[in-house]
PDB file of N, CA and C in Angstrom:
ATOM      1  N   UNK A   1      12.196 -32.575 -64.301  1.00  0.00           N
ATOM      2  CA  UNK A   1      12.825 -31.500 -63.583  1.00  0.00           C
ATOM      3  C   UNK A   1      13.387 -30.489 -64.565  1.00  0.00           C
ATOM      4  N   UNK A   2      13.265 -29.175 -64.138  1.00  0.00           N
ATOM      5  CA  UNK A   2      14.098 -28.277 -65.242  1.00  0.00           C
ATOM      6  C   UNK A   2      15.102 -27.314 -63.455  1.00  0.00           C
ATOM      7  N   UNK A   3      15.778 -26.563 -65.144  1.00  0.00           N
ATOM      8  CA  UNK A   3      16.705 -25.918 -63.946  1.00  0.00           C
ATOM      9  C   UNK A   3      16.635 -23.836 -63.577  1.00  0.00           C
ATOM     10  N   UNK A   4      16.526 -24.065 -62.661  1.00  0.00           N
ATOM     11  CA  UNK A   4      16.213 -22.530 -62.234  1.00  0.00           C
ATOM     12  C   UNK A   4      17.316 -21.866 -63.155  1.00  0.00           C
ATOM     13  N   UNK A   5      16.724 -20.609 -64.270  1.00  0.00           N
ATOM     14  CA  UNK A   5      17.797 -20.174 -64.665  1.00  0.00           C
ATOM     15  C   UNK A   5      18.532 -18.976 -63.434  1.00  0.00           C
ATOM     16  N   UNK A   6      18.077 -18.259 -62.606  1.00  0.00           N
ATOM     17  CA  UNK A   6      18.960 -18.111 -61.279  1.00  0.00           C
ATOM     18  C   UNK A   6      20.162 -18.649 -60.540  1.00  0.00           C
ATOM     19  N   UNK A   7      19.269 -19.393 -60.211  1.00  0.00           N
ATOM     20  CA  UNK A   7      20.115 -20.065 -58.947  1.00  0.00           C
ATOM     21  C   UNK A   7      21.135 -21.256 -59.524  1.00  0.00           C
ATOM     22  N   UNK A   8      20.813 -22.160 -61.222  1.00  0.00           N
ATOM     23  CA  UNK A   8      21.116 -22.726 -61.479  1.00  0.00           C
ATOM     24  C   UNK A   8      20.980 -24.238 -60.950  1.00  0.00           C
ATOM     25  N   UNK A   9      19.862 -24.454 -59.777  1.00  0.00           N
ATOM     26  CA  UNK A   9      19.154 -25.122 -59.128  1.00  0.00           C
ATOM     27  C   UNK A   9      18.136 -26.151 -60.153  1.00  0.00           C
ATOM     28  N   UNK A  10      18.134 -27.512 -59.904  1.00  0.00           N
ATOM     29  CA  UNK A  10      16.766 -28.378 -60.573  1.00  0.00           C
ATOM     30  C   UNK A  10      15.629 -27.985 -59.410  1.00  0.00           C
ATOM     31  N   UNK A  11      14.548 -27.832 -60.629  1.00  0.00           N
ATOM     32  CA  UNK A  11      13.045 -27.532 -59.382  1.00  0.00           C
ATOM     33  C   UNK A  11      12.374 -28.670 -59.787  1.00  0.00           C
ATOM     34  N   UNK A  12      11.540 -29.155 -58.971  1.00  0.00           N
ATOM     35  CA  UNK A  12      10.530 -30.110 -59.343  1.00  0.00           C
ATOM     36  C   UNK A  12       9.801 -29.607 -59.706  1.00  0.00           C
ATOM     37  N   UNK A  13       8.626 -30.812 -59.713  1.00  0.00           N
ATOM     38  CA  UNK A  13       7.160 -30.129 -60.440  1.00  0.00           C
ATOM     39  C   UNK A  13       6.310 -29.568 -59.624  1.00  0.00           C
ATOM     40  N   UNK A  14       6.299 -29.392 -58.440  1.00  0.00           N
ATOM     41  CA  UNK A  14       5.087 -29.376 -57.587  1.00  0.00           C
ATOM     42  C   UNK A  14       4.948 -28.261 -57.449  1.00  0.00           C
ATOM     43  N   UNK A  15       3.510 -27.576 -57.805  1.00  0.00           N
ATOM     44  CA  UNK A  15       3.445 -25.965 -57.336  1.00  0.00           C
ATOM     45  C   UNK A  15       4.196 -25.666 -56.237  1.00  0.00           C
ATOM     46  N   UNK A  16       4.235 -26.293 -55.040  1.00  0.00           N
ATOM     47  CA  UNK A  16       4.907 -25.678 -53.367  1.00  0.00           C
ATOM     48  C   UNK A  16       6.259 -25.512 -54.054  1.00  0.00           C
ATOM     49  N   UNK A  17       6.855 -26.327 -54.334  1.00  0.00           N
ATOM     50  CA  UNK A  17       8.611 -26.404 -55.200  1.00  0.00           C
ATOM     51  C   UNK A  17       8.906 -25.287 -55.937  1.00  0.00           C
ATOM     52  N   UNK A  18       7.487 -24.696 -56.793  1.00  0.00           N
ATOM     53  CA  UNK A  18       7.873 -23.710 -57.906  1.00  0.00           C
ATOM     54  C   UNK A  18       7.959 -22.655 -57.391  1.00  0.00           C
ATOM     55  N   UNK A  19       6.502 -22.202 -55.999  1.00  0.00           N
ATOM     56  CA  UNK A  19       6.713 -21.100 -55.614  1.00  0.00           C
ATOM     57  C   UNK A  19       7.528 -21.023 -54.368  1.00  0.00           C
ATOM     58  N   UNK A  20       8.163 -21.841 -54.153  1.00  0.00           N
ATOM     59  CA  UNK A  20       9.483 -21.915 -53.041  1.00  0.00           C
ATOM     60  C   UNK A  20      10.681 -20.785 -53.392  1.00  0.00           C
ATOM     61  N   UNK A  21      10.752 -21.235 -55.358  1.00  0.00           N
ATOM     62  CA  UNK A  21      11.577 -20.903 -55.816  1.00  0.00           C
ATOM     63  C   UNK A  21      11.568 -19.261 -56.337  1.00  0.00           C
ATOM     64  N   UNK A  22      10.357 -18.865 -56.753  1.00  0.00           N
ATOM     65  CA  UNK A  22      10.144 -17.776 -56.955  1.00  0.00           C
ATOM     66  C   UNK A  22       9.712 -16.595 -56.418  1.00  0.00           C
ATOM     67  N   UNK A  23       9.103 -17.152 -54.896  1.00  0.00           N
ATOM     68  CA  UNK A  23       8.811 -16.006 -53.924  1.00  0.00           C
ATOM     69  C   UNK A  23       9.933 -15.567 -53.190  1.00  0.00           C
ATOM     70  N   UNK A  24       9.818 -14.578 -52.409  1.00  0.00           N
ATOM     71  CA  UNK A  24      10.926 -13.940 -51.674  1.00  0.00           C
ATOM     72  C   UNK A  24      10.807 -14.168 -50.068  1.00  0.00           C
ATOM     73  N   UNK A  25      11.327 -15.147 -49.319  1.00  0.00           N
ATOM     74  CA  UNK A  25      11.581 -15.328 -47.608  1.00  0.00           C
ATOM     75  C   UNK A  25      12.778 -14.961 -47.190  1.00  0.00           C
ATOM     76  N   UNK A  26      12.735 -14.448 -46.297  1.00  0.00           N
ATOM     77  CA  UNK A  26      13.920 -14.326 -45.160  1.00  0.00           C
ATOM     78  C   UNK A  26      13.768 -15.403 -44.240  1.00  0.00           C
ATOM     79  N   UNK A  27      14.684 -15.845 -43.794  1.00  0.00           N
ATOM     80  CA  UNK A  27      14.661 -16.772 -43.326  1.00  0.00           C
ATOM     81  C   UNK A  27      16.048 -16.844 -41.768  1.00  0.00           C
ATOM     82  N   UNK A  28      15.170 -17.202 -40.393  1.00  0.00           N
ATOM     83  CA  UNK A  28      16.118 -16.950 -39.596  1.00  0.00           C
ATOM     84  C   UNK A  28      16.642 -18.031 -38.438  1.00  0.00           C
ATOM     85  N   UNK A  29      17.768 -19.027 -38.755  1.00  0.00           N
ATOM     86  CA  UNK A  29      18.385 -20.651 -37.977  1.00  0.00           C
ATOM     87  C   UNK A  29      17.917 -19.939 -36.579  1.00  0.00           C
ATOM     88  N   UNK A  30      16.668 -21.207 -35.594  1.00  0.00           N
ATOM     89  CA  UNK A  30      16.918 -20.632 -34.271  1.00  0.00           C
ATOM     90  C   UNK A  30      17.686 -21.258 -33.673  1.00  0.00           C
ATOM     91  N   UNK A  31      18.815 -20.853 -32.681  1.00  0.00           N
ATOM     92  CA  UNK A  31      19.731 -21.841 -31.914  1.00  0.00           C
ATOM     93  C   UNK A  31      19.586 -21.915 -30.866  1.00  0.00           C
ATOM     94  N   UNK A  32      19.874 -22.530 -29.984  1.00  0.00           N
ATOM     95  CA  UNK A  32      19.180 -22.812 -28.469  1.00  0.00           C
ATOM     96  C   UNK A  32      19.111 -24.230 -28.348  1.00  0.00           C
ATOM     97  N   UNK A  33      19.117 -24.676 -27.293  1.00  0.00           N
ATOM     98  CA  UNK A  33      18.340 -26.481 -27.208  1.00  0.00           C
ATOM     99  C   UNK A  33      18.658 -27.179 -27.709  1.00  0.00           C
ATOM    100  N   UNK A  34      19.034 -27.342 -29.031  1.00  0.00           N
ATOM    101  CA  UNK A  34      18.772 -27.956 -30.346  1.00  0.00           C
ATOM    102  C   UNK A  34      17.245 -28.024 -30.457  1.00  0.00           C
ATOM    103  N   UNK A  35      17.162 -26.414 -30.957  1.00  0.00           N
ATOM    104  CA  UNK A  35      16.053 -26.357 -31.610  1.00  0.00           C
ATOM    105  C   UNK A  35      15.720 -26.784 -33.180  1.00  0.00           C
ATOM    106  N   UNK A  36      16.461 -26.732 -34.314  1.00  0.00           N
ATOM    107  CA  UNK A  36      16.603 -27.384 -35.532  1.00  0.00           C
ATOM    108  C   UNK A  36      15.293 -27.060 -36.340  1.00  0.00           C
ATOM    109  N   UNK A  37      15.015 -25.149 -35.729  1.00  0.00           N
ATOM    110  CA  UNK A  37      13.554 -24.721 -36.480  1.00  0.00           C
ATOM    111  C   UNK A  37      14.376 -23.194 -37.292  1.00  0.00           C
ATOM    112  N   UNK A  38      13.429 -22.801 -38.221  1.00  0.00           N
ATOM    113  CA  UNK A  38      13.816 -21.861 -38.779  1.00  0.00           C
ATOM    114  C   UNK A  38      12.700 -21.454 -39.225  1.00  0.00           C
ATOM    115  N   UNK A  39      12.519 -19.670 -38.584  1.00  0.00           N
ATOM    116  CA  UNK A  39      11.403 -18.942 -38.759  1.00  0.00           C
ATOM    117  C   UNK A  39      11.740 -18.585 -40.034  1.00  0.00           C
ATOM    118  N   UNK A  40      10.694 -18.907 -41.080  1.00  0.00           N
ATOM    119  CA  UNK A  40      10.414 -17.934 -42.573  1.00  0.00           C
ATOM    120  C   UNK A  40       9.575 -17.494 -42.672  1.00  0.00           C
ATOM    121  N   UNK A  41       9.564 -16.007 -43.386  1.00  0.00           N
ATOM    122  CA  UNK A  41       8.995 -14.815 -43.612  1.00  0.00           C
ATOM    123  C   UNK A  41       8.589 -14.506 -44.916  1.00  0.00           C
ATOM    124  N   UNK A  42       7.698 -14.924 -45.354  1.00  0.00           N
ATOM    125  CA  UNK A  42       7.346 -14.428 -46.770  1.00  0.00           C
ATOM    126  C   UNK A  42       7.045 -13.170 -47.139  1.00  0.00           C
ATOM    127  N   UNK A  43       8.161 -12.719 -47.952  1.00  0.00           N
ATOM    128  CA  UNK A  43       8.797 -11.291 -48.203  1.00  0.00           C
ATOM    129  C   UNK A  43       7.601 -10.627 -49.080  1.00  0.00           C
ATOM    130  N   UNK A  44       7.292 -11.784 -50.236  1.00  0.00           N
ATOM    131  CA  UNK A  44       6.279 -11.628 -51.393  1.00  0.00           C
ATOM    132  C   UNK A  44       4.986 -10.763 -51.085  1.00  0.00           C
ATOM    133  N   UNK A  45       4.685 -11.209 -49.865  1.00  0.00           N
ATOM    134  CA  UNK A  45       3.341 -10.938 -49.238  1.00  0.00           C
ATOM    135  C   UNK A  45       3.193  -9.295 -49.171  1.00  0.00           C
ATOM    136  N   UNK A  46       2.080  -9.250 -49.054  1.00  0.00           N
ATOM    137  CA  UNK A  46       1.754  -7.311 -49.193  1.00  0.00           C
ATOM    138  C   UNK A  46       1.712  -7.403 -47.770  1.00  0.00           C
ATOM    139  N   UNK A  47       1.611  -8.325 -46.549  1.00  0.00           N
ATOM    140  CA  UNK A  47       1.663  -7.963 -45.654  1.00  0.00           C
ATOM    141  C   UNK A  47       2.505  -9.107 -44.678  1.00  0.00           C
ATOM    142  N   UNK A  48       4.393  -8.833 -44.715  1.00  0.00           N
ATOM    143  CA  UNK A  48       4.772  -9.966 -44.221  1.00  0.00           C
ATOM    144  C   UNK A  48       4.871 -10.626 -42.961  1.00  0.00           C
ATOM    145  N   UNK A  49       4.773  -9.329 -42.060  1.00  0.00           N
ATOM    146  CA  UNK A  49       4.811  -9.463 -40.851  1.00  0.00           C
ATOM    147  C   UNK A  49       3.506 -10.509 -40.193  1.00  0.00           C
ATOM    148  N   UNK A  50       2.746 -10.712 -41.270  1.00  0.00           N
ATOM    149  CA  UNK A  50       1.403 -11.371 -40.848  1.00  0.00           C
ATOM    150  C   UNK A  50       1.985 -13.186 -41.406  1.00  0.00           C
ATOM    151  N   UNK A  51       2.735 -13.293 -42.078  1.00  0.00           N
ATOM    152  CA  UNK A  51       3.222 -14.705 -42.743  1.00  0.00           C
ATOM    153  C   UNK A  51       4.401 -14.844 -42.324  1.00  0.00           C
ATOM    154  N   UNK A  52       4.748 -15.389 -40.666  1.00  0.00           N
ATOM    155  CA  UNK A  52       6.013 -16.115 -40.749  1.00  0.00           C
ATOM    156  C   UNK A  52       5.706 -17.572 -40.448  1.00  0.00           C
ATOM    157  N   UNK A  53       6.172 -17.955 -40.338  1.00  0.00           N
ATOM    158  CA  UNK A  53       5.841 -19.870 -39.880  1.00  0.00           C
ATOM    159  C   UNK A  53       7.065 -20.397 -39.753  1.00  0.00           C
ATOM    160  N   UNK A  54       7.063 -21.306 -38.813  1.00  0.00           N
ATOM    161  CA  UNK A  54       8.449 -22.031 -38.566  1.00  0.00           C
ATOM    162  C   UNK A  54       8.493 -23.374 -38.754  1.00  0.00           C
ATOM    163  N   UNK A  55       9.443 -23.778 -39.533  1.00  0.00           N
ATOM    164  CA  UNK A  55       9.736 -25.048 -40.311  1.00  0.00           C
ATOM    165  C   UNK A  55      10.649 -25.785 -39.080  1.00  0.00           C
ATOM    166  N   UNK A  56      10.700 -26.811 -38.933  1.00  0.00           N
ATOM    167  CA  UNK A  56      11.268 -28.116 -38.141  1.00  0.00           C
ATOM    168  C   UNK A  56      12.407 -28.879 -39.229  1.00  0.00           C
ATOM    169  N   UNK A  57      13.459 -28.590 -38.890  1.00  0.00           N
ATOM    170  CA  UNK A  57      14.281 -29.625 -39.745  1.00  0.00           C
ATOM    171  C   UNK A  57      15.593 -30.654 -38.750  1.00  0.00           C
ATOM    172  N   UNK A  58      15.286 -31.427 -38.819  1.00  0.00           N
ATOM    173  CA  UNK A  58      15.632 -32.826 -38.938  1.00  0.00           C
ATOM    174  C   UNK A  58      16.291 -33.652 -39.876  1.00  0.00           C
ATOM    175  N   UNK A  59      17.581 -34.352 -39.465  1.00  0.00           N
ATOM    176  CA  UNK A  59      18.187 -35.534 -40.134  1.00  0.00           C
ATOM    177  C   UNK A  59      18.023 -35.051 -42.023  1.00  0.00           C
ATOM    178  N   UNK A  60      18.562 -33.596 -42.331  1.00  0.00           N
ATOM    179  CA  UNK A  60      19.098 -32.884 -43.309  1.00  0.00           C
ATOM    180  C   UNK A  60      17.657 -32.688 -44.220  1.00  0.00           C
ATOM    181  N   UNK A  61      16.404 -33.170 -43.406  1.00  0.00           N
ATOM    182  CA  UNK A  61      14.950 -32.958 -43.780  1.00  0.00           C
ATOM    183  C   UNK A  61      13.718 -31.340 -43.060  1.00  0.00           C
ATOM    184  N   UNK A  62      13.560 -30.587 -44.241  1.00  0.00           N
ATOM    185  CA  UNK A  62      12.506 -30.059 -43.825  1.00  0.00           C
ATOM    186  C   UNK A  62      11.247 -31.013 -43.110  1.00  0.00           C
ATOM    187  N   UNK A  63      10.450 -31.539 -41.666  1.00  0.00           N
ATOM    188  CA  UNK A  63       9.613 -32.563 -41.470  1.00  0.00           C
ATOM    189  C   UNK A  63       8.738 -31.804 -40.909  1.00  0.00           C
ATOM    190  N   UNK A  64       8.246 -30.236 -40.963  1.00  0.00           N
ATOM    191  CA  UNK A  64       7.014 -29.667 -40.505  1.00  0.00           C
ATOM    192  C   UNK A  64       7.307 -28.068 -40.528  1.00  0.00           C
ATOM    193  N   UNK A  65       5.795 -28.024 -40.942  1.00  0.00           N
ATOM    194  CA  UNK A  65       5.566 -26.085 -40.644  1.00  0.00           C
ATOM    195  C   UNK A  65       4.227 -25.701 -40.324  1.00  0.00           C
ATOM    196  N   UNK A  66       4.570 -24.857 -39.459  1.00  0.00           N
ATOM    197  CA  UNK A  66       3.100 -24.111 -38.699  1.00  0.00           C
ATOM    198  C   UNK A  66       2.350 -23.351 -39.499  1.00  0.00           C
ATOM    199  N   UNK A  67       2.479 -23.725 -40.779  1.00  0.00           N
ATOM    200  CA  UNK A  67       1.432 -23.015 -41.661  1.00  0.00           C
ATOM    201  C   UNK A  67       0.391 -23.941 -41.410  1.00  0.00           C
ATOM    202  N   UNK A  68      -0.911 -23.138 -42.203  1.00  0.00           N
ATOM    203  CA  UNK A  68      -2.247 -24.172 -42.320  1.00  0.00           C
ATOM    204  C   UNK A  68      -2.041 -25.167 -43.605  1.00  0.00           C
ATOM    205  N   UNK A  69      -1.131 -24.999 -44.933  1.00  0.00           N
ATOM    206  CA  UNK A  69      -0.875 -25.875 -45.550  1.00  0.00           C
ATOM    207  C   UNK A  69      -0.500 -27.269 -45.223  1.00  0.00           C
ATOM    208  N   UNK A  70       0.812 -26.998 -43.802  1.00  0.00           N
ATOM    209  CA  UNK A  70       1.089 -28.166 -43.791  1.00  0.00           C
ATOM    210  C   UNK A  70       0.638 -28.544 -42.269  1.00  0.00           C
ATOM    211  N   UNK A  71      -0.398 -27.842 -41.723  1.00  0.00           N
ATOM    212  CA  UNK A  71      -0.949 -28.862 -40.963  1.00  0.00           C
ATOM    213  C   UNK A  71      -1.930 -29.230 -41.025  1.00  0.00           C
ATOM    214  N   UNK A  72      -3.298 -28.757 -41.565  1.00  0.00           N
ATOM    215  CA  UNK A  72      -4.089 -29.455 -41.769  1.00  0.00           C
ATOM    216  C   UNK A  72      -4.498 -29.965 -43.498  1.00  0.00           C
ATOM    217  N   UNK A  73      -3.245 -29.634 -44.685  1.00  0.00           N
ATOM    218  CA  UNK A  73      -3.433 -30.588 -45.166  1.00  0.00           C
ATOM    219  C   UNK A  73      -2.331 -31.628 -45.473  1.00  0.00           C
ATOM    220  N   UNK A  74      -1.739 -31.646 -44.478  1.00  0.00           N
ATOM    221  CA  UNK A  74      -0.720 -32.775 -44.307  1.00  0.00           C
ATOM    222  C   UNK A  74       0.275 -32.427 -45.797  1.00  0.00           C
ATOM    223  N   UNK A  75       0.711 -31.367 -46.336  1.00  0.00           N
ATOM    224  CA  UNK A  75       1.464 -30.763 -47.488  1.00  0.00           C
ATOM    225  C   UNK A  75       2.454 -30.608 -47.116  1.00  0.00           C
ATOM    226  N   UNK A  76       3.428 -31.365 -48.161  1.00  0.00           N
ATOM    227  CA  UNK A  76       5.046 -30.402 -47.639  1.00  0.00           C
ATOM    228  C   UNK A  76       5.301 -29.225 -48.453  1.00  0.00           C
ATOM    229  N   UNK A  77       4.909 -28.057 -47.738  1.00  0.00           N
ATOM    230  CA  UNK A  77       4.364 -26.976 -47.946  1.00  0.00           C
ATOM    231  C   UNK A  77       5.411 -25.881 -48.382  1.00  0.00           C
ATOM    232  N   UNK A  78       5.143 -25.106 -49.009  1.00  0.00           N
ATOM    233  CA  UNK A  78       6.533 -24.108 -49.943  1.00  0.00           C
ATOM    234  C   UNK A  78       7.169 -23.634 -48.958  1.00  0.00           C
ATOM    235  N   UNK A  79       7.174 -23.381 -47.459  1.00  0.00           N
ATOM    236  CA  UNK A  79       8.069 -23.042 -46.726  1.00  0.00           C
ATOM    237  C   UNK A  79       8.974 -24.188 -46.586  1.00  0.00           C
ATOM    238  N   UNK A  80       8.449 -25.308 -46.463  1.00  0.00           N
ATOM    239  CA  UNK A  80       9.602 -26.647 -46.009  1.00  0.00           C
ATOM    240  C   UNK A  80      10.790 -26.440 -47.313  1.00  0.00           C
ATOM    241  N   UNK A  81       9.789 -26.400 -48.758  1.00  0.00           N
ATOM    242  CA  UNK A  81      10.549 -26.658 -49.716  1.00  0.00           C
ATOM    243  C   UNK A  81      11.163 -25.524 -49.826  1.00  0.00           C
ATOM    244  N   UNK A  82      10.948 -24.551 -49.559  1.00  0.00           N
ATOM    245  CA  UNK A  82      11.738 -23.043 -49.625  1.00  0.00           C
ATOM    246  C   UNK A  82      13.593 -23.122 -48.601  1.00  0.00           C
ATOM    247  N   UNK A  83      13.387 -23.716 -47.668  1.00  0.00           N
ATOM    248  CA  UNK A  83      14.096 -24.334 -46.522  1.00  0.00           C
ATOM    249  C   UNK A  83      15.264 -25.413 -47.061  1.00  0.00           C
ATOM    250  N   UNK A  84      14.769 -26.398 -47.462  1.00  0.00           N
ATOM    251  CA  UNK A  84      15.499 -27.253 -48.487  1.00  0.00           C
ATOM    252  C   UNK A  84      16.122 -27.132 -49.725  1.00  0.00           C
ATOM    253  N   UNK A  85      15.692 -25.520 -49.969  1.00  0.00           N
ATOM    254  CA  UNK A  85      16.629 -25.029 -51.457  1.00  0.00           C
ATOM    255  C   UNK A  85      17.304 -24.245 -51.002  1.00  0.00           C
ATOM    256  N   UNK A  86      17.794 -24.116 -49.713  1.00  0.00           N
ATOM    257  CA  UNK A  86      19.032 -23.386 -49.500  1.00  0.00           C
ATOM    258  C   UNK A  86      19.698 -24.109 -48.489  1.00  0.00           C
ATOM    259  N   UNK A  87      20.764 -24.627 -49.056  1.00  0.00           N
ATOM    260  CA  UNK A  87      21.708 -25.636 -48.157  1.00  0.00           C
ATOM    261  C   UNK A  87      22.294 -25.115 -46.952  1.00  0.00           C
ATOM    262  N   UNK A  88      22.630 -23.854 -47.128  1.00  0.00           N
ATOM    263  CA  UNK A  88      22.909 -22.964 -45.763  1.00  0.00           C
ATOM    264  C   UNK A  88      22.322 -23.263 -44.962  1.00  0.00           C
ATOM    265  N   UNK A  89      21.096 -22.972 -44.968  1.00  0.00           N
ATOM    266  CA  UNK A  89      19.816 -22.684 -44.020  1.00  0.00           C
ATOM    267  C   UNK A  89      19.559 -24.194 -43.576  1.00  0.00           C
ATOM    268  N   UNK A  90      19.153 -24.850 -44.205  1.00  0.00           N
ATOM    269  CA  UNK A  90      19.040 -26.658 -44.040  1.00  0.00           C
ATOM    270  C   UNK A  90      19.611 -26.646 -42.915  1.00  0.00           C
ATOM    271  N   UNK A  91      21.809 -26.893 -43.075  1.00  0.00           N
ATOM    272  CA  UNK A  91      22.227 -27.568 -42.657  1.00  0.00           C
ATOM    273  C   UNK A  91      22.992 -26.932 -41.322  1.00  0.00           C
ATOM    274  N   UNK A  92      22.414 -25.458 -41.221  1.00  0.00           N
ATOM    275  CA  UNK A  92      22.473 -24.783 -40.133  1.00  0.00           C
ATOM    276  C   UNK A  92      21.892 -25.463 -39.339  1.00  0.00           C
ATOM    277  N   UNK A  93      20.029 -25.125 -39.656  1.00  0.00           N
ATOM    278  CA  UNK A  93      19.204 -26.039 -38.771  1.00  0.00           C
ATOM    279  C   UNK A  93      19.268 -27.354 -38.282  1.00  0.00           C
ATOM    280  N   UNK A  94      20.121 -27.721 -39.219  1.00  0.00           N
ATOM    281  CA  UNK A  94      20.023 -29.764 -38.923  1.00  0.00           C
ATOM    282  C   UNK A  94      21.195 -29.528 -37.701  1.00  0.00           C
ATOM    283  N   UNK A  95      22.454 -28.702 -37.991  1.00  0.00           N
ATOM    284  CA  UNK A  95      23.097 -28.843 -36.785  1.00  0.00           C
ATOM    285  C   UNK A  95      22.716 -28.521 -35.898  1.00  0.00           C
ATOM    286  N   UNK A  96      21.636 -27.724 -35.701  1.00  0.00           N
ATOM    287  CA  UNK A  96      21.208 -26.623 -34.269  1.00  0.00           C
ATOM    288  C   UNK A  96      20.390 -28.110 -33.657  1.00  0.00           C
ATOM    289  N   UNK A  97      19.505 -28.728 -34.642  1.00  0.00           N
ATOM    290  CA  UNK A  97      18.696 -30.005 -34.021  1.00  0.00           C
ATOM    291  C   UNK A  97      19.792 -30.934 -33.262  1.00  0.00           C
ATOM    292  N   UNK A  98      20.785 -31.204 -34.268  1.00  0.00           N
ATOM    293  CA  UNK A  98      21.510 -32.571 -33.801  1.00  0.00           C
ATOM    294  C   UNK A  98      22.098 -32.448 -32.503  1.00  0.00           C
ATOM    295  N   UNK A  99      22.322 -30.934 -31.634  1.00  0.00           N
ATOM    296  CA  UNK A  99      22.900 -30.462 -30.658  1.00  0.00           C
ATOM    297  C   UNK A  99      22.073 -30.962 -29.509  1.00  0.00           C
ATOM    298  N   UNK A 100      23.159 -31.664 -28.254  1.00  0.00           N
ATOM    299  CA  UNK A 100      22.412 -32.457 -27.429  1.00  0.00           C
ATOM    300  C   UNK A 100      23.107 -31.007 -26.333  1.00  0.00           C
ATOM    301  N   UNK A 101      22.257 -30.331 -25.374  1.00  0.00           N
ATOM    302  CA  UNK A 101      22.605 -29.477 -24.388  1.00  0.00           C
ATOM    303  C   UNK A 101      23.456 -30.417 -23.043  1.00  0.00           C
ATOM    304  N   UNK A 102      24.183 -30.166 -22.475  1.00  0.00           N
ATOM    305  CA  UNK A 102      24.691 -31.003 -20.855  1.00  0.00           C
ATOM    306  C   UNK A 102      25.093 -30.172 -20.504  1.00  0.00           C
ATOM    307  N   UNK A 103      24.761 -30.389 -18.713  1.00  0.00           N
ATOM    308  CA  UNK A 103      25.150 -29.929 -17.276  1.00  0.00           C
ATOM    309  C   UNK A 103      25.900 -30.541 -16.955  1.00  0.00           C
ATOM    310  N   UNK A 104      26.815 -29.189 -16.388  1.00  0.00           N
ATOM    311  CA  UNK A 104      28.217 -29.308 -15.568  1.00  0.00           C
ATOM    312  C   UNK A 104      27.754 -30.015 -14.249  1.00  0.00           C
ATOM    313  N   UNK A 105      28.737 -31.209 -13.783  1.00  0.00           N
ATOM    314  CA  UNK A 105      28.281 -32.061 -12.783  1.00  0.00           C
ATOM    315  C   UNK A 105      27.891 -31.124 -11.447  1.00  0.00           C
ATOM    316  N   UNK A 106      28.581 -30.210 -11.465  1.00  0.00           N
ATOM    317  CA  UNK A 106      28.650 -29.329 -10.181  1.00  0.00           C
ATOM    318  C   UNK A 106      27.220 -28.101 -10.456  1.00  0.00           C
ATOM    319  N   UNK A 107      26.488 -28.581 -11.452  1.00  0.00           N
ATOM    320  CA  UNK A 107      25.697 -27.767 -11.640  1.00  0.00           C
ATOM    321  C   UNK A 107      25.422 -26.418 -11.655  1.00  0.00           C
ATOM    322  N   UNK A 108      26.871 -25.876 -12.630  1.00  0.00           N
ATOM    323  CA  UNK A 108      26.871 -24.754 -13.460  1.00  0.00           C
ATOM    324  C   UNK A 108      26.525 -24.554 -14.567  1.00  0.00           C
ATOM    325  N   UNK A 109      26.372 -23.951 -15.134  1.00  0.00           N
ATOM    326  CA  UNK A 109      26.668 -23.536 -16.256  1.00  0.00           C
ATOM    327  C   UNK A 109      25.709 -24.559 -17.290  1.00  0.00           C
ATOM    328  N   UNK A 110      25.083 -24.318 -18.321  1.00  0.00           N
ATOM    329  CA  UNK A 110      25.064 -25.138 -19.464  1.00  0.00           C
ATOM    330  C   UNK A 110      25.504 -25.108 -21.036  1.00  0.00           C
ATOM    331  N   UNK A 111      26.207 -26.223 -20.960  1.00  0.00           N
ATOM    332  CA  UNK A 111      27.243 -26.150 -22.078  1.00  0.00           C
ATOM    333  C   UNK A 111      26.738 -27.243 -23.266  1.00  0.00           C
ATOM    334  N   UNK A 112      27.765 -26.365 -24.423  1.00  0.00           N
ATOM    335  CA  UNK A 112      27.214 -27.724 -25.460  1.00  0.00           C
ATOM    336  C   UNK A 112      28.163 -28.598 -25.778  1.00  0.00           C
ATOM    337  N   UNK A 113      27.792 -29.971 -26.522  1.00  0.00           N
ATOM    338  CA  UNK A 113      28.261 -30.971 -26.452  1.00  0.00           C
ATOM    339  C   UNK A 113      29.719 -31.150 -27.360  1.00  0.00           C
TER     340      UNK A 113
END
């Protein structure tokens, strides 16, 4: 492992890890449901509006993205790892997942837990 001179971050070795670290995403917690997804936008791209994909995070884990990296080659793909190098963003999402929605007995309103 070495350490991002930036962020002051350890990167691993894995290309997805390196360019996690060096490309540019925006990145946006969706809340609702406990949804526990977060749309990223690869900024890098000459055309970004064409590259967003949404990562699934779970139990303080990036565990999926709608890219073609990580679905058909089963990769934990530089968006997951892009996701996981910013603790903000993570542990936003992990709370938005862990959120269980309930109805008011009188069947108003829906509130969170």
């Amino acid at each position: 492992m070495t350490t991002n001179e930036f962020s002051g971050q350890e990167s691993g070795d894995s290309p997805n890890e390196r360019r996690a670290e060096w490309e540019r995403f925006s990145m946006t917690v969706l809340n609702g449901n406990g949804s526990g997804y977060v749309n990223v936008r690869n900024d890098s791209h000459e055309n970004p509006g064409k590259h967003i994909y949404s990562v699934h995070v779970a139990n303080g884990r990036a565990d999926g993205c709608s890219c073609p990296d990580a679905i058909y080659r089963g990769a934990h793909c530089k968006h997951q790892c892009a996701v996981e190098q910013r603790p903000l963003v993570l542990s936003s999402a992990d709370a938005a997942s862990a959120q269980t929605p309930c109805v008011a007995a009188d069947g108003g309103e829906v509130i969170g837990k």
